[in-house]
C-alpha atoms as a PDB file:
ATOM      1  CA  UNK A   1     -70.022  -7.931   4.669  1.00  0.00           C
ATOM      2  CA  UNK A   2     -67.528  -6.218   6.673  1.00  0.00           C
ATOM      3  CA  UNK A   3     -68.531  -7.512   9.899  1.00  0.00           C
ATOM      4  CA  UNK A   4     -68.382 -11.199   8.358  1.00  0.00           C
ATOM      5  CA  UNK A   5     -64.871 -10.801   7.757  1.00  0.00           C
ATOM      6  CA  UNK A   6     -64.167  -9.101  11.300  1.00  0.00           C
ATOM      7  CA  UNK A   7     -65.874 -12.018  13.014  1.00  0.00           C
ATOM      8  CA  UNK A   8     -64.085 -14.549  10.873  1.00  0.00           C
ATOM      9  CA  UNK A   9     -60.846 -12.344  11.806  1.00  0.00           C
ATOM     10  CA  UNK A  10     -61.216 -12.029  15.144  1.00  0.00           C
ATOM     11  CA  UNK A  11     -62.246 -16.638  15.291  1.00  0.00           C
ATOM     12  CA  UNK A  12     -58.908 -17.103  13.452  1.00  0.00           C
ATOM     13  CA  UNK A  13     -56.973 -14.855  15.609  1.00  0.00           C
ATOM     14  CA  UNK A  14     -58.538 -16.386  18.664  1.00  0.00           C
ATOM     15  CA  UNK A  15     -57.661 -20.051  17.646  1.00  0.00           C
ATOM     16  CA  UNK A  16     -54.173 -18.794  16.754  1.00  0.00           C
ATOM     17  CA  UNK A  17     -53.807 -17.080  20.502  1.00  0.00           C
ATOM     18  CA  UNK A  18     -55.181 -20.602  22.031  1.00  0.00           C
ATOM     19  CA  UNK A  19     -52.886 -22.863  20.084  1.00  0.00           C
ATOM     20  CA  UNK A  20     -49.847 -20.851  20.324  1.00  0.00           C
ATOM     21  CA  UNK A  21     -50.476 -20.769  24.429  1.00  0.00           C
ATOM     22  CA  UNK A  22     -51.198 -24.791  24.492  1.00  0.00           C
ATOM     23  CA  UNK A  23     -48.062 -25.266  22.131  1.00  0.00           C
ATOM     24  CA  UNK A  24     -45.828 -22.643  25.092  1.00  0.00           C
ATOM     25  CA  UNK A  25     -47.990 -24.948  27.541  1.00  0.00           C
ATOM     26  CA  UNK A  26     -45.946 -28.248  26.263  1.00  0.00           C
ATOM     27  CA  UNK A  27     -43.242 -26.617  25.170  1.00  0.00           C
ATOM     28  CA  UNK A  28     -42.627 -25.554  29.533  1.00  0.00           C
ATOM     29  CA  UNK A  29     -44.032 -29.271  30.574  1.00  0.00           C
ATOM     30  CA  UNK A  30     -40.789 -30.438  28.494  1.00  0.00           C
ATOM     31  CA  UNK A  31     -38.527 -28.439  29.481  1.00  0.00           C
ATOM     32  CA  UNK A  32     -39.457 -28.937  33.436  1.00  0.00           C
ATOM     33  CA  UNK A  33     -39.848 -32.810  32.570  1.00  0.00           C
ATOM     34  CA  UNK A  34     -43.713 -33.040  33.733  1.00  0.00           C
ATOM     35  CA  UNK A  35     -44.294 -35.498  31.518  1.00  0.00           C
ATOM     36  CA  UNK A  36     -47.318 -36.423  32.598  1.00  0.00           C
ATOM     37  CA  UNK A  37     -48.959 -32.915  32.239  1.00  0.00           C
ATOM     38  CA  UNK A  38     -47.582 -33.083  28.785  1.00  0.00           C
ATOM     39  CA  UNK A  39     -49.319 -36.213  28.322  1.00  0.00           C
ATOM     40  CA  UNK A  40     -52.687 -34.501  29.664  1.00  0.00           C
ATOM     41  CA  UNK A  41     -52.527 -31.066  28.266  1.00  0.00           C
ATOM     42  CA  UNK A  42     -51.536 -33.331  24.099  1.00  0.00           C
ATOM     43  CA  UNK A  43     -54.557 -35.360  24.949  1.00  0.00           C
ATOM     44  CA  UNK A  44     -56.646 -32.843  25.632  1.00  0.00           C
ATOM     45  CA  UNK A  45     -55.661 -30.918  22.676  1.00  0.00           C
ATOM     46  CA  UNK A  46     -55.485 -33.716  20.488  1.00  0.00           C
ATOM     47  CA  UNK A  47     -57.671 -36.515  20.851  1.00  0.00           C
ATOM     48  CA  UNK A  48     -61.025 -36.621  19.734  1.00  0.00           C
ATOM     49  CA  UNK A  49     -63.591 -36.590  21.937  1.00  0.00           C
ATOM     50  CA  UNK A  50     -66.246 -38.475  20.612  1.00  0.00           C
ATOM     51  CA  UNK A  51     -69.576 -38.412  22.132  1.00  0.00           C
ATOM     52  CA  UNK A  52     -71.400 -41.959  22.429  1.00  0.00           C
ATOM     53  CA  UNK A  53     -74.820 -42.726  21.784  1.00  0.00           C
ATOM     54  CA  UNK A  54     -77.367 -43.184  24.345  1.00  0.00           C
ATOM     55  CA  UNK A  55     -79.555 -45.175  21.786  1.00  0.00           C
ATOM     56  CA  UNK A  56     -79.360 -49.252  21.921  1.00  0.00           C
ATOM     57  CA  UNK A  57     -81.325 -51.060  19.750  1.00  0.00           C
ATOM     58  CA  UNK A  58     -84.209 -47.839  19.887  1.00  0.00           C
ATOM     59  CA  UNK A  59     -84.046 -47.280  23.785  1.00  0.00           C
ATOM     60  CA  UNK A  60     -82.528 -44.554  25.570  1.00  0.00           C
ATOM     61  CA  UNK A  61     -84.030 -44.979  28.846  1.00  0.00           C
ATOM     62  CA  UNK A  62     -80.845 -46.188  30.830  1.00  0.00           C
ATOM     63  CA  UNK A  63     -82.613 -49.021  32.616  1.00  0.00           C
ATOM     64  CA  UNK A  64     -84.634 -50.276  29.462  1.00  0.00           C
ATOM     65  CA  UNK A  65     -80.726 -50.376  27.862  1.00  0.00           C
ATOM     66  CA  UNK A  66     -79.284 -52.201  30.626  1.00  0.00           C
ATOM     67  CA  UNK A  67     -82.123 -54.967  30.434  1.00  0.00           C
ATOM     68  CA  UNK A  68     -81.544 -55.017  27.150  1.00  0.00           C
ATOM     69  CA  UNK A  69     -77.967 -55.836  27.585  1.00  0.00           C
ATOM     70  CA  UNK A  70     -78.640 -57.886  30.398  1.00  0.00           C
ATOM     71  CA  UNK A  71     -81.220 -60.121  28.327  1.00  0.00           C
ATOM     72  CA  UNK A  72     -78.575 -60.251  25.126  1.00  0.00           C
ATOM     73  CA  UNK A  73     -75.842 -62.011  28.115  1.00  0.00           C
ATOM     74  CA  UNK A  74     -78.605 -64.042  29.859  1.00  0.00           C
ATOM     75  CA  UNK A  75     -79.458 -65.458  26.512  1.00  0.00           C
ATOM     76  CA  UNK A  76     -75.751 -66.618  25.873  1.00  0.00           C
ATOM     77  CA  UNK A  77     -75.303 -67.714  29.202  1.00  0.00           C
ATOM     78  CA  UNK A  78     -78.000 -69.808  28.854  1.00  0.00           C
ATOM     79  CA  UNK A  79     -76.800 -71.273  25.057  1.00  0.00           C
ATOM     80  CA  UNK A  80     -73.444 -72.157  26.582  1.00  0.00           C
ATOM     81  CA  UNK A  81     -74.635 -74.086  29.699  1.00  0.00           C
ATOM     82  CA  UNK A  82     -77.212 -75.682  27.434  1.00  0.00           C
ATOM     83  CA  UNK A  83     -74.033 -76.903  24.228  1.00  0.00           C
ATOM     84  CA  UNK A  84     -72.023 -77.643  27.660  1.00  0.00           C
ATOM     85  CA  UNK A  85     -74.285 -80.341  28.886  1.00  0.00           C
ATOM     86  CA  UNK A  86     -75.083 -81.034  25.452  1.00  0.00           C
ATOM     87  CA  UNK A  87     -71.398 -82.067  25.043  1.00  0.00           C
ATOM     88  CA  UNK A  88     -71.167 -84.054  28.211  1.00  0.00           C
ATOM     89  CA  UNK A  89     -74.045 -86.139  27.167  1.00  0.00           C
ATOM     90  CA  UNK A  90     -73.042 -86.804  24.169  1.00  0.00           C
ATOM     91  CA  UNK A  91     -69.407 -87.871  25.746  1.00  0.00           C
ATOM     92  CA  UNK A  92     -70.912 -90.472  27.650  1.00  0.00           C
ATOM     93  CA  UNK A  93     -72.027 -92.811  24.937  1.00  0.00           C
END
């Protein structure tokens, strides 16, 4: 039980060590007006990084997904052309 509360310890301390060195980290980009490695090191710190799928409609293999995309498009290119000309016809009565 001990060693539980060492290891939770020592995470905590750890975390503590690594924020207090980002916060000196913006803190020096400020001061020195780098603004724009302030902007980097709060979005790095900051942000969330979330991870994206690599599942579309139950593929993963990145050229099935891309033909799957590419047939979704095709398909409304072809619905638009098809209401365009649809349109003009009907304009020329």
């Amino acid at each position: 039980m001990q060693c539980k509360a060492q290891y939770k310890l020592a995470i905590k301390q750890n975390r503590t060590a690594n924020d207090s060195y980002i916060f000196n980290d913006l803190h020096d980009y400020l001061m020195t007006k780098d603004y724009s490695s302030f902007w980097e090191t709060w979005k790095a710190k900051f942000t969330t990084h979330d991870t994206v799928s690599g599942i579309v409609d139950g593929a993963s293999d990145p050229t099935v997904v891309a033909n799957k995309f590419a047939n979704v498009y095709l398909n409304q290119h072809v619905l638009i052309i098809l209401l365009h000309k649809a349109v003009i016809f009907l304009m020329s009565f």
